[in-house]
Structure formats: C-alpha cells, structure tokens
PDB file of N, CA and C in Angstrom:
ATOM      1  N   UNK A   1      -4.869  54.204  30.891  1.00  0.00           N
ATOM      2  CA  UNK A   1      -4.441  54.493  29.532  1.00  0.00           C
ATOM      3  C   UNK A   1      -2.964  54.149  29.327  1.00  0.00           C
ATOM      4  N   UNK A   2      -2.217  54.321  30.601  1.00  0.00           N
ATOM      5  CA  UNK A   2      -0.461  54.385  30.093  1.00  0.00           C
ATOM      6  C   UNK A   2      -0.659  52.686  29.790  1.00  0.00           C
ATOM      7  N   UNK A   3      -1.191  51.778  30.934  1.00  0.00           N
ATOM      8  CA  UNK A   3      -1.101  50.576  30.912  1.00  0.00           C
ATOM      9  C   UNK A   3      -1.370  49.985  29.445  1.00  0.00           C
ATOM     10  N   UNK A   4      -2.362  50.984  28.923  1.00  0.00           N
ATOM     11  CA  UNK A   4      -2.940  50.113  27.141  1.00  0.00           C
ATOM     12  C   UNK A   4      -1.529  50.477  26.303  1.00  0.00           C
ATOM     13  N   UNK A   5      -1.401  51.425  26.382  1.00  0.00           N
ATOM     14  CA  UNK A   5       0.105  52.103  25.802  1.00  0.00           C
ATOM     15  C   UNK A   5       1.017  51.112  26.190  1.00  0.00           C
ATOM     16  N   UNK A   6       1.467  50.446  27.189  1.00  0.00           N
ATOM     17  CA  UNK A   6       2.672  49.794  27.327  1.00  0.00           C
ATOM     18  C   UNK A   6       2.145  48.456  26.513  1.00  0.00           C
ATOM     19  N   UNK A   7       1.225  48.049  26.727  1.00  0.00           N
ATOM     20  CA  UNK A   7       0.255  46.771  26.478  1.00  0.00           C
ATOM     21  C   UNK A   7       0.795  46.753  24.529  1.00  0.00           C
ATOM     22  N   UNK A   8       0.736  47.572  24.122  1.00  0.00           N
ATOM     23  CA  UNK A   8       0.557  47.809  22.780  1.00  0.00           C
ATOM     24  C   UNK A   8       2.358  48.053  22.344  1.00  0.00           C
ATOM     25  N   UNK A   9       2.902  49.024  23.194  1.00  0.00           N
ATOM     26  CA  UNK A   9       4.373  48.584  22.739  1.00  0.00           C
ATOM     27  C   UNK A   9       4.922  47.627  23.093  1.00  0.00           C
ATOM     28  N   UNK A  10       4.229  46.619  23.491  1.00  0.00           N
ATOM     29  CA  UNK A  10       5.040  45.054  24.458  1.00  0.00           C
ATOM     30  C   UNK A  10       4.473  44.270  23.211  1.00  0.00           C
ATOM     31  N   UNK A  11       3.181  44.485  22.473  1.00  0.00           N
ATOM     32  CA  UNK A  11       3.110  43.870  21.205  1.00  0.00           C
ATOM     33  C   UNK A  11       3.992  44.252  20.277  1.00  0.00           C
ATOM     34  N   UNK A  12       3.931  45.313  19.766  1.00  0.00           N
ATOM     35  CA  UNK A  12       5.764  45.684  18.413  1.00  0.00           C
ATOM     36  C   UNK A  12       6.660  45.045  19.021  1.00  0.00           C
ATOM     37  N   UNK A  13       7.144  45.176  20.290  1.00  0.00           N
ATOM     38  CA  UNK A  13       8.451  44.611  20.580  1.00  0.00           C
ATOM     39  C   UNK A  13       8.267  43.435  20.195  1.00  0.00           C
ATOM     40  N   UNK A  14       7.376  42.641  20.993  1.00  0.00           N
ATOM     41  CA  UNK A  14       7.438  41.186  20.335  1.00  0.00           C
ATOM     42  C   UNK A  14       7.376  40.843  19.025  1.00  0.00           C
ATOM     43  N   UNK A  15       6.363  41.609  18.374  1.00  0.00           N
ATOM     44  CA  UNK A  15       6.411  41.568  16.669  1.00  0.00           C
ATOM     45  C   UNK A  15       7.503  41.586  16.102  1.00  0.00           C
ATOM     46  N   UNK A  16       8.201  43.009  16.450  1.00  0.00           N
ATOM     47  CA  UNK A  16       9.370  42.862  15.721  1.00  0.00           C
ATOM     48  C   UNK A  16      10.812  42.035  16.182  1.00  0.00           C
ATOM     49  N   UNK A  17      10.453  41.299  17.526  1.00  0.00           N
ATOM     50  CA  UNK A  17      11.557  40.446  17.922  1.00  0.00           C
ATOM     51  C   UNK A  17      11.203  39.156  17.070  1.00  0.00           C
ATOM     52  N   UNK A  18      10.017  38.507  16.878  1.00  0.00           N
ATOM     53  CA  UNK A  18       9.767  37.699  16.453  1.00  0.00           C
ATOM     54  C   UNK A  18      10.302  37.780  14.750  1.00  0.00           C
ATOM     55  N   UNK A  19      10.243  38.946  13.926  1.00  0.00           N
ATOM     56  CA  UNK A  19      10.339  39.014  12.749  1.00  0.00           C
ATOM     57  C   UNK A  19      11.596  39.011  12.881  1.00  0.00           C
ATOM     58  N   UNK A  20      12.785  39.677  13.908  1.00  0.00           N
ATOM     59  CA  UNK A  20      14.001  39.247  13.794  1.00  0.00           C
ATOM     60  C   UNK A  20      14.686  38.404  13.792  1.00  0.00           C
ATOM     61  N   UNK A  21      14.391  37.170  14.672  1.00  0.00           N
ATOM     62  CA  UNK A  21      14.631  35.769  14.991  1.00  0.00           C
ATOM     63  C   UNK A  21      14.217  35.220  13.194  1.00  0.00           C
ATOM     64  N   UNK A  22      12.917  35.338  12.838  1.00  0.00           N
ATOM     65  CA  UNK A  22      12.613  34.668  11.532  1.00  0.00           C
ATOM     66  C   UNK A  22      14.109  34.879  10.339  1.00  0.00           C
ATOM     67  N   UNK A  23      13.577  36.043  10.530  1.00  0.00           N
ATOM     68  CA  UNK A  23      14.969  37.151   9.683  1.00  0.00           C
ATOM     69  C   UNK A  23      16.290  36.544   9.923  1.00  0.00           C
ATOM     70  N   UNK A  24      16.701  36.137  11.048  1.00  0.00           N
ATOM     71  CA  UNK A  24      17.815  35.839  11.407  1.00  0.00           C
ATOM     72  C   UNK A  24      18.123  34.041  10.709  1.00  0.00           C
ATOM     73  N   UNK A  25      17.079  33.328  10.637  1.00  0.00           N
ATOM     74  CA  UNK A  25      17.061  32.194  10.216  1.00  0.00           C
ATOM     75  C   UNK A  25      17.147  32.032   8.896  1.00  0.00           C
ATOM     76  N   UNK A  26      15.887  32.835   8.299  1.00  0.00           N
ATOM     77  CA  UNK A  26      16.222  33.019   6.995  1.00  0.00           C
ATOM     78  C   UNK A  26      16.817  33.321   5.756  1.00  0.00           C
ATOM     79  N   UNK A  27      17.668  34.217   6.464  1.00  0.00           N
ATOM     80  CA  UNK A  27      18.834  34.915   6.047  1.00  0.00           C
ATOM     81  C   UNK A  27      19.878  35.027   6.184  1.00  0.00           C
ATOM     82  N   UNK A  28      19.974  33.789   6.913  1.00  0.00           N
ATOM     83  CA  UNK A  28      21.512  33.185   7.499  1.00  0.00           C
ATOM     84  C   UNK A  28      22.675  33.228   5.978  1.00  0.00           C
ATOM     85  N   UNK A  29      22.998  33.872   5.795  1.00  0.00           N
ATOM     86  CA  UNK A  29      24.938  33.668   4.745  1.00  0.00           C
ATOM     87  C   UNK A  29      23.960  34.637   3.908  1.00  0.00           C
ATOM     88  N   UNK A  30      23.312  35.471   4.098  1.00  0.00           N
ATOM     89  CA  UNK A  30      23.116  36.183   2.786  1.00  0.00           C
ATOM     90  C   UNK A  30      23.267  37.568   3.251  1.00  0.00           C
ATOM     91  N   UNK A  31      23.626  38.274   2.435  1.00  0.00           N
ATOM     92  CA  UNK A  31      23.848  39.981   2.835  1.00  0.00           C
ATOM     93  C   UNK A  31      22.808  40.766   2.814  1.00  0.00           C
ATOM     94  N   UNK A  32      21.752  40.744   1.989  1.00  0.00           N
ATOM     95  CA  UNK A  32      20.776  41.803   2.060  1.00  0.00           C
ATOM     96  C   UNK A  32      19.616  41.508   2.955  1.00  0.00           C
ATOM     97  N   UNK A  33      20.194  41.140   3.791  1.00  0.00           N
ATOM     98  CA  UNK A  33      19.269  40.933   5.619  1.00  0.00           C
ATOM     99  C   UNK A  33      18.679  42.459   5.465  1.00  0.00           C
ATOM    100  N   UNK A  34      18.296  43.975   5.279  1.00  0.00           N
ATOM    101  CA  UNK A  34      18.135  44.927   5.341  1.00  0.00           C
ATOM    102  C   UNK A  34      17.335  44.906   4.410  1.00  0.00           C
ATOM    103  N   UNK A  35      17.881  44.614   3.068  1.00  0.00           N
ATOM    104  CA  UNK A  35      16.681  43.957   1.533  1.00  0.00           C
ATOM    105  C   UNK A  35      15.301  43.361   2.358  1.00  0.00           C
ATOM    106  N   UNK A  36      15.972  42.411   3.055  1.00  0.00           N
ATOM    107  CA  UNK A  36      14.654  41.545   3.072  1.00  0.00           C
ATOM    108  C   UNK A  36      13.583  41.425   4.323  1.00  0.00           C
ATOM    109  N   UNK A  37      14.484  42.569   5.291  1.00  0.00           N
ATOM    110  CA  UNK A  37      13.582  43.195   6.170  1.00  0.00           C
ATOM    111  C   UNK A  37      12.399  43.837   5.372  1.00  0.00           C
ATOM    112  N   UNK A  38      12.751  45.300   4.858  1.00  0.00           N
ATOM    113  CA  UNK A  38      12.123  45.526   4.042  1.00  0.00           C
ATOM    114  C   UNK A  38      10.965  44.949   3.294  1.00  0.00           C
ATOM    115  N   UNK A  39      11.531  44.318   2.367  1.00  0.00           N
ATOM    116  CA  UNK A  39      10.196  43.146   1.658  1.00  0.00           C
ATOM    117  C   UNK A  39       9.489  42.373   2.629  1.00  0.00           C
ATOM    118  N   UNK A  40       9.518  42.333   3.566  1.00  0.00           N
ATOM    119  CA  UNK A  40       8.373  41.566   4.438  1.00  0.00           C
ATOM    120  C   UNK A  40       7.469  42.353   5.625  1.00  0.00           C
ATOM    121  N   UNK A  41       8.427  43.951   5.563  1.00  0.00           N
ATOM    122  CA  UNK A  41       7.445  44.645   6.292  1.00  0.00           C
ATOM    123  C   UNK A  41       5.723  44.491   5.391  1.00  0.00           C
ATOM    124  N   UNK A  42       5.356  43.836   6.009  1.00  0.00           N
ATOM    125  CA  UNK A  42       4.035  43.937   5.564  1.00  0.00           C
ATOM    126  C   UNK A  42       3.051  44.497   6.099  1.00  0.00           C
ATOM    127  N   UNK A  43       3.242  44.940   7.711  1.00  0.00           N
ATOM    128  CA  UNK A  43       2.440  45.154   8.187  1.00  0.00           C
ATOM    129  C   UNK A  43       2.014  46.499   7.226  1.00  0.00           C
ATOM    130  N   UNK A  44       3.104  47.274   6.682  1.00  0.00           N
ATOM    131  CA  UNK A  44       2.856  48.083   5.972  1.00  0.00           C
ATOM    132  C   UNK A  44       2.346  48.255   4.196  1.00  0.00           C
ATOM    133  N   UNK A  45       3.142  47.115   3.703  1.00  0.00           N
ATOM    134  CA  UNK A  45       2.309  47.112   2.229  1.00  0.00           C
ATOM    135  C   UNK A  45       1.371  46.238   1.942  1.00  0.00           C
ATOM    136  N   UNK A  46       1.629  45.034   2.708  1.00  0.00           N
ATOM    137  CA  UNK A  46       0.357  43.878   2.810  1.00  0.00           C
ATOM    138  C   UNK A  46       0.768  43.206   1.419  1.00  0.00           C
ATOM    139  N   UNK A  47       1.980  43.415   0.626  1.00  0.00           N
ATOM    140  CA  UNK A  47       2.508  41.971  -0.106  1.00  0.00           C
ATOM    141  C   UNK A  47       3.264  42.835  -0.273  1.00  0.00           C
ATOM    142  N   UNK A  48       4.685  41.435  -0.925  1.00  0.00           N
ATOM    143  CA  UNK A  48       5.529  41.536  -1.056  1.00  0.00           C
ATOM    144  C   UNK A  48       6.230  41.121  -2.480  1.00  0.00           C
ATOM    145  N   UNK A  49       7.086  41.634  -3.262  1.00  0.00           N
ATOM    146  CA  UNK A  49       7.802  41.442  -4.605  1.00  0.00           C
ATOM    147  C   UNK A  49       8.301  39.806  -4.475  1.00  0.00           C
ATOM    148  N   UNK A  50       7.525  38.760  -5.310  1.00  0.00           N
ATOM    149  CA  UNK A  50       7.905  37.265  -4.877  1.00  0.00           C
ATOM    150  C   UNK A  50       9.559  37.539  -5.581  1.00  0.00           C
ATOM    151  N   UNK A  51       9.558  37.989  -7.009  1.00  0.00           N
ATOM    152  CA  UNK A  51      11.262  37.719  -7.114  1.00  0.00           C
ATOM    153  C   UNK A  51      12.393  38.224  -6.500  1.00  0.00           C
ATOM    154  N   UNK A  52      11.813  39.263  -5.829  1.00  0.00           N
ATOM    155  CA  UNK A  52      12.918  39.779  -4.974  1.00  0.00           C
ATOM    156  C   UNK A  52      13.439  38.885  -3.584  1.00  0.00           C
ATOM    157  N   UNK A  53      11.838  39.151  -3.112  1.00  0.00           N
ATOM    158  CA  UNK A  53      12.313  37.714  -2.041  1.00  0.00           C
ATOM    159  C   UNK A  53      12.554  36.322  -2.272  1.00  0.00           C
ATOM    160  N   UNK A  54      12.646  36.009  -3.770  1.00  0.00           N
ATOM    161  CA  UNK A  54      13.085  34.617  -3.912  1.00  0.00           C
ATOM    162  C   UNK A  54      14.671  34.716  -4.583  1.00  0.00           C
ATOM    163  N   UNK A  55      15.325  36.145  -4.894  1.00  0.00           N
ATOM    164  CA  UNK A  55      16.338  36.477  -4.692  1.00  0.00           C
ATOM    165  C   UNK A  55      17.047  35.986  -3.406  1.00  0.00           C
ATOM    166  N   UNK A  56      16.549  36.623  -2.666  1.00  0.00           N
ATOM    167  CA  UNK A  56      17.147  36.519  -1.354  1.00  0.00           C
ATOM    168  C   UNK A  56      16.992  35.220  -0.623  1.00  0.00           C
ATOM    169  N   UNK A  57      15.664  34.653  -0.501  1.00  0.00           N
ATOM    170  CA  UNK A  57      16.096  33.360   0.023  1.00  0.00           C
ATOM    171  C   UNK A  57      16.047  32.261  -0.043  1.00  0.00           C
ATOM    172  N   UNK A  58      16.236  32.524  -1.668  1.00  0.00           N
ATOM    173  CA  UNK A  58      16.524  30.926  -2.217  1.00  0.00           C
ATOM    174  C   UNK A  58      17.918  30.859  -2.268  1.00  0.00           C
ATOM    175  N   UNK A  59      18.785  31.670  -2.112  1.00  0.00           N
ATOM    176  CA  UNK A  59      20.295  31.936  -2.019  1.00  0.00           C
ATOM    177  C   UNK A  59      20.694  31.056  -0.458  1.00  0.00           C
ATOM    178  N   UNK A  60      19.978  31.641   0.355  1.00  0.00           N
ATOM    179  CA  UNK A  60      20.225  30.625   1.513  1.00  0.00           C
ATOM    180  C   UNK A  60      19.047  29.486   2.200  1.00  0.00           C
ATOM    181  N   UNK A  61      18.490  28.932   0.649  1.00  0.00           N
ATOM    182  CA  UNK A  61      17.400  28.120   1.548  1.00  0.00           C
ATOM    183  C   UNK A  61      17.917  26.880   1.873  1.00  0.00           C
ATOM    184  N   UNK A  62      19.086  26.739   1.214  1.00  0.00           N
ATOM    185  CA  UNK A  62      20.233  25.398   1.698  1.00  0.00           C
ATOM    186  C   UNK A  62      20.927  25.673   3.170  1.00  0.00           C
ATOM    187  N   UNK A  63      20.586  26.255   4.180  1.00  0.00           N
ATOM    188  CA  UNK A  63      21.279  26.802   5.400  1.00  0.00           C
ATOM    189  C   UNK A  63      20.374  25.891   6.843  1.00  0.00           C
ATOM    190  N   UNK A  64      19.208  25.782   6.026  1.00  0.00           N
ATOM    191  CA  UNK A  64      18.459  25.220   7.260  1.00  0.00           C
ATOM    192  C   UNK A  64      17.236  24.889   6.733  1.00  0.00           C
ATOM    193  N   UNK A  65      16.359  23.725   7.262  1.00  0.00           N
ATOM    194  CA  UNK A  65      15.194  23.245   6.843  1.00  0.00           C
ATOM    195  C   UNK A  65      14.412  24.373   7.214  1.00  0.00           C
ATOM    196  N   UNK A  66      14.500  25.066   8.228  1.00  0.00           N
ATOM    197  CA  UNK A  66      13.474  26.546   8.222  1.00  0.00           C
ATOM    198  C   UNK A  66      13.657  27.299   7.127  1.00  0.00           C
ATOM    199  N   UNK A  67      14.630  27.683   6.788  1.00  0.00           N
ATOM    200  CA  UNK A  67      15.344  28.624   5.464  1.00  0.00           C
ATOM    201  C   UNK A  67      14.528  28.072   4.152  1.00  0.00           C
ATOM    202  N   UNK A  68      14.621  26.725   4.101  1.00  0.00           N
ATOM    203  CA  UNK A  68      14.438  25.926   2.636  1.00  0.00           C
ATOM    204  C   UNK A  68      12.584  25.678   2.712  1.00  0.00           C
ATOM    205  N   UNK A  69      12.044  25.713   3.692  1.00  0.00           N
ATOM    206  CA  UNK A  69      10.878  25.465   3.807  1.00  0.00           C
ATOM    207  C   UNK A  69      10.017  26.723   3.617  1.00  0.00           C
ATOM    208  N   UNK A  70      10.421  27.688   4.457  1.00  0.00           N
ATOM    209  CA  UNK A  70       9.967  29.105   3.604  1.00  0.00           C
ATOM    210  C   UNK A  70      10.159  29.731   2.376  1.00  0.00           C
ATOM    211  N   UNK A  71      11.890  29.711   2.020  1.00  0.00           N
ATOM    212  CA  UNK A  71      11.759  29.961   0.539  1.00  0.00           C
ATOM    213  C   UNK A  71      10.689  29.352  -0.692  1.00  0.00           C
ATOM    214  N   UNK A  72      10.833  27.945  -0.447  1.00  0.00           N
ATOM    215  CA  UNK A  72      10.481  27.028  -1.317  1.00  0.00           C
ATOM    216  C   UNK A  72       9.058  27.520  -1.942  1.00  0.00           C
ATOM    217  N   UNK A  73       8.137  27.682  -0.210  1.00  0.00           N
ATOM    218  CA  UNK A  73       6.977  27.957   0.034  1.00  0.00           C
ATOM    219  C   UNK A  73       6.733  29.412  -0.814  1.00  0.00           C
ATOM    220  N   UNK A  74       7.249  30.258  -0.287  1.00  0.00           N
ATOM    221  CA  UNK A  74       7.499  31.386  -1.481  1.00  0.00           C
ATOM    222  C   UNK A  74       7.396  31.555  -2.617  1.00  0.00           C
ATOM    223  N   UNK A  75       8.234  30.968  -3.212  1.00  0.00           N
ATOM    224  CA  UNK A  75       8.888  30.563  -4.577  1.00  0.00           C
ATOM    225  C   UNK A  75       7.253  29.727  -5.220  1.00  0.00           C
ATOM    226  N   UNK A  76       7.189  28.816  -4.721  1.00  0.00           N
ATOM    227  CA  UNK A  76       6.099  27.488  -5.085  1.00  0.00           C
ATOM    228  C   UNK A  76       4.996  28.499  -5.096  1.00  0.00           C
ATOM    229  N   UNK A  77       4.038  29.315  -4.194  1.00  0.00           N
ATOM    230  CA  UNK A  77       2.763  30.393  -3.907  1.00  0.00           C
ATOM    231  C   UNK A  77       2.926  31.821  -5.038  1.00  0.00           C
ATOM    232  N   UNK A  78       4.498  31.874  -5.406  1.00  0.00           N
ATOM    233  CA  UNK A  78       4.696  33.471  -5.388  1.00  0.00           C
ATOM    234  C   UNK A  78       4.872  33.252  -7.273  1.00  0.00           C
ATOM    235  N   UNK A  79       4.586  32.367  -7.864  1.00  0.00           N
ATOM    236  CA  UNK A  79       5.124  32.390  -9.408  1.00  0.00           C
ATOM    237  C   UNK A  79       3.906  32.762  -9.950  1.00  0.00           C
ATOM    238  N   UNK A  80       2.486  32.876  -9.379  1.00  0.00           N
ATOM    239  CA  UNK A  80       1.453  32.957  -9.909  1.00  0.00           C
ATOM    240  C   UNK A  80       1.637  34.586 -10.308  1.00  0.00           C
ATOM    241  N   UNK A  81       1.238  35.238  -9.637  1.00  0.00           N
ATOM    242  CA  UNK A  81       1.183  36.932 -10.587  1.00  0.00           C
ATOM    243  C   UNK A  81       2.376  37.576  -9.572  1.00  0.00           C
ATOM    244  N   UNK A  82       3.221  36.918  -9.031  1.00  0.00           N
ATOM    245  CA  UNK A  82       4.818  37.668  -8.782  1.00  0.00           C
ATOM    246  C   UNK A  82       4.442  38.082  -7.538  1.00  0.00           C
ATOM    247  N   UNK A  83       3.239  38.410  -6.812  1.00  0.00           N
ATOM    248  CA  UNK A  83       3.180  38.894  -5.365  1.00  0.00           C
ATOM    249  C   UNK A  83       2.859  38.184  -4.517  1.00  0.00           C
ATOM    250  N   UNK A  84       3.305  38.328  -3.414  1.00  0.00           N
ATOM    251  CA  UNK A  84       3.019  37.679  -1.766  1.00  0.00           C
ATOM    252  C   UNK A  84       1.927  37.732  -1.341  1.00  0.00           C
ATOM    253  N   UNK A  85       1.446  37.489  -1.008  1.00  0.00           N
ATOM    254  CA  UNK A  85       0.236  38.385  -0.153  1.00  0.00           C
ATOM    255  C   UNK A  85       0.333  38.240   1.264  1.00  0.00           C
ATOM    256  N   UNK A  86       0.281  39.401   2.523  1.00  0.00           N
ATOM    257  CA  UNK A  86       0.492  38.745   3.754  1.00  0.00           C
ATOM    258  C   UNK A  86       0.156  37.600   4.174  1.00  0.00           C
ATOM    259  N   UNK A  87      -1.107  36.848   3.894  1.00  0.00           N
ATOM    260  CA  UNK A  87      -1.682  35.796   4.175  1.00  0.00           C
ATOM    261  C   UNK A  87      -1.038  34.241   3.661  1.00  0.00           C
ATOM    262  N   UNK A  88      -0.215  34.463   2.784  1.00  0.00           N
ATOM    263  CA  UNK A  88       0.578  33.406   2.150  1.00  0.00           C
ATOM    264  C   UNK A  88       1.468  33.610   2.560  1.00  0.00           C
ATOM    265  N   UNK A  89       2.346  34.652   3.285  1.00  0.00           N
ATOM    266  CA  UNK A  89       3.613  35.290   3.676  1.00  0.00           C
ATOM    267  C   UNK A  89       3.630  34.133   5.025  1.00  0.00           C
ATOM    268  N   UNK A  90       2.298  34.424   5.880  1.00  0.00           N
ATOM    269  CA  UNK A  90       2.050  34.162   6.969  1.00  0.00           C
ATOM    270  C   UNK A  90       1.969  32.994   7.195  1.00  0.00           C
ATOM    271  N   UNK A  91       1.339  32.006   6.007  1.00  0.00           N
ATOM    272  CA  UNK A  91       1.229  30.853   5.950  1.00  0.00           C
ATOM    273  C   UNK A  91       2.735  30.090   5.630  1.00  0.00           C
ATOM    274  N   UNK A  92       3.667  30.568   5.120  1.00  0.00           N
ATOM    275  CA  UNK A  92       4.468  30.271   4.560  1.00  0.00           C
ATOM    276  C   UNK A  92       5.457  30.015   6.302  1.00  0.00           C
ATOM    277  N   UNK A  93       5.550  30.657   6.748  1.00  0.00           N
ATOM    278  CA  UNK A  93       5.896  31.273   8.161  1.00  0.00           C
ATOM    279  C   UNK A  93       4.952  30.107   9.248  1.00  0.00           C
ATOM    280  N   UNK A  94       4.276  30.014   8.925  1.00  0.00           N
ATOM    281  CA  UNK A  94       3.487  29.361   9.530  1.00  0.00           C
ATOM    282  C   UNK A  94       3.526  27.751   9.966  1.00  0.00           C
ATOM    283  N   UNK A  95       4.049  27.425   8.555  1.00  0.00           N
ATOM    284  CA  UNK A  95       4.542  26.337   7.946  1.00  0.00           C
ATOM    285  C   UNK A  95       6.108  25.684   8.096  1.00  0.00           C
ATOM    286  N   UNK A  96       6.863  26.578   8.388  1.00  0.00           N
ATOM    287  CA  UNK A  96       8.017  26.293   8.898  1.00  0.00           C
ATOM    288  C   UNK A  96       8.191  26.350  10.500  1.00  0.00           C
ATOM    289  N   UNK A  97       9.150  25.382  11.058  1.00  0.00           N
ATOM    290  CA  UNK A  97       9.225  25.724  12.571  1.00  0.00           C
ATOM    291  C   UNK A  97      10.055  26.629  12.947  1.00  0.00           C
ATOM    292  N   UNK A  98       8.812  27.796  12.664  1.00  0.00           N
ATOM    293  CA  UNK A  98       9.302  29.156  13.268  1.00  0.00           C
ATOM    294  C   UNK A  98       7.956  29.708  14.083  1.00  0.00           C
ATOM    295  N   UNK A  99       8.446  30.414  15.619  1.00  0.00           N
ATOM    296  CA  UNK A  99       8.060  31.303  16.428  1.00  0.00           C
ATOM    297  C   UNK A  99       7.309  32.241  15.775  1.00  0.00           C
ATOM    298  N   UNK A 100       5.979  32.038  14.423  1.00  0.00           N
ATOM    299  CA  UNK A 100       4.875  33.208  14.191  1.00  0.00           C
ATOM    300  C   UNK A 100       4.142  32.653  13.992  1.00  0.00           C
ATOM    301  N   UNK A 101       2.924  33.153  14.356  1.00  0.00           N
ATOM    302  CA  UNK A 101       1.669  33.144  13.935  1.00  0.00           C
ATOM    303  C   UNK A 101       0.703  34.353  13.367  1.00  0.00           C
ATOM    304  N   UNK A 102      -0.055  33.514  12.976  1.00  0.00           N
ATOM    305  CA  UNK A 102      -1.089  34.470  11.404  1.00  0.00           C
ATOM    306  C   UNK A 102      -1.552  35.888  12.177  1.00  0.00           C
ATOM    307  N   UNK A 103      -1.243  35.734  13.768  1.00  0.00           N
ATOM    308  CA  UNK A 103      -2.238  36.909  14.438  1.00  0.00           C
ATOM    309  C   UNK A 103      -1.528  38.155  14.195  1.00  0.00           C
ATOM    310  N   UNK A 104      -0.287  37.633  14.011  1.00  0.00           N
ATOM    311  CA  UNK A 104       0.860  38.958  13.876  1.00  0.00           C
ATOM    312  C   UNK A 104       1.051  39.808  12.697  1.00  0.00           C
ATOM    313  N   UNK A 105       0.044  38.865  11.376  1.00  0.00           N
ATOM    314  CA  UNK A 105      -0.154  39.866  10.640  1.00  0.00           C
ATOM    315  C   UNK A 105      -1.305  40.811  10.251  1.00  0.00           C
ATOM    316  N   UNK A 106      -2.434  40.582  11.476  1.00  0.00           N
ATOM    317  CA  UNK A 106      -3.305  41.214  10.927  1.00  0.00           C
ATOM    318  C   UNK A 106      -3.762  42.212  11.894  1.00  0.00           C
TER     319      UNK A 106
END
C-alpha cells in the first residue's frame, strides 16, 4: 500500500513539475504567473475563463514560439462561448513543444 501511495505522489510531483516548466514558458515577462496558475488548474474545474487566459498570454506570446503557439491556440479554440475546456487546454499544450501530454489531464 505505502508503495501505491508513493507511486501516486511521484505522479502530482511530476504533474505539477510539468505544469511548472509549461507555466514557466508561458509566462515568461508577465506578472500574474499566480493568475494563471490558477486558470489552468483544471484538474480541478475542467475549463478555464478563455479571456482571462488570453489576458495573460497573449501579453507574452511574443517571448517564445512555445508562448505564441499556445496562446494563439487559446485565443483561436477559446472565442467560441469564452471557455477552455481541459481537452482543448490539453491539445493546445499538446501542440506546442512542451513536456505534456493529454494523460495528465484526465
């Protein structure tokens, strides 16, 4: 049992190392890195406010082709009725060369 227990916090860690690294790319020159943690916890709301997060990183999607390739992706998926949905979040993520995959959100 301890072994499934460690097994399972060695997944969050990675989850949330992985969402930090993303985070860290995406949010390169912008301040509300904490904002936009937030808006992408999804594991917990399962979408996300598209204008808020296109607040945030369309401000720095000029920082890096990862940055500009997710916002864009965002922005482009998220104008339809204003929400994310993890699965477009994921795809979006998916789509840029960044360290996630779709398994991490479900």
């Amino acid at each position: 049992d301890e072994e499934k227990i460690q097994k399972k916090d060695d997944a969050e860690v990675a989850f949330k190392s992985s969402m930090s690294n993303i985070l860290a790319v995406v949010t390169e020159g912008f301040e509300g890195f904490d904002t936009v943690w937030a808006l992408i916890d999804v594991q917990q709301t399962g979408s996300v406010n598209a204008s808020d997060m296109r607040e945030g990183l369309v401000q720095c999607g000029c920082e890096g082709s990862d940055a500009a390739t997710v916002s864009n992706t965002l922005c482009m998926r998220g104008d339809g009725d204003g929400m994310i949905t993890r699965e477009v979040l994921a795809d979006a993520l998916n789509n840029a060369t960044l360290p996630v995959t779709e398994s991490m959100f479900l």
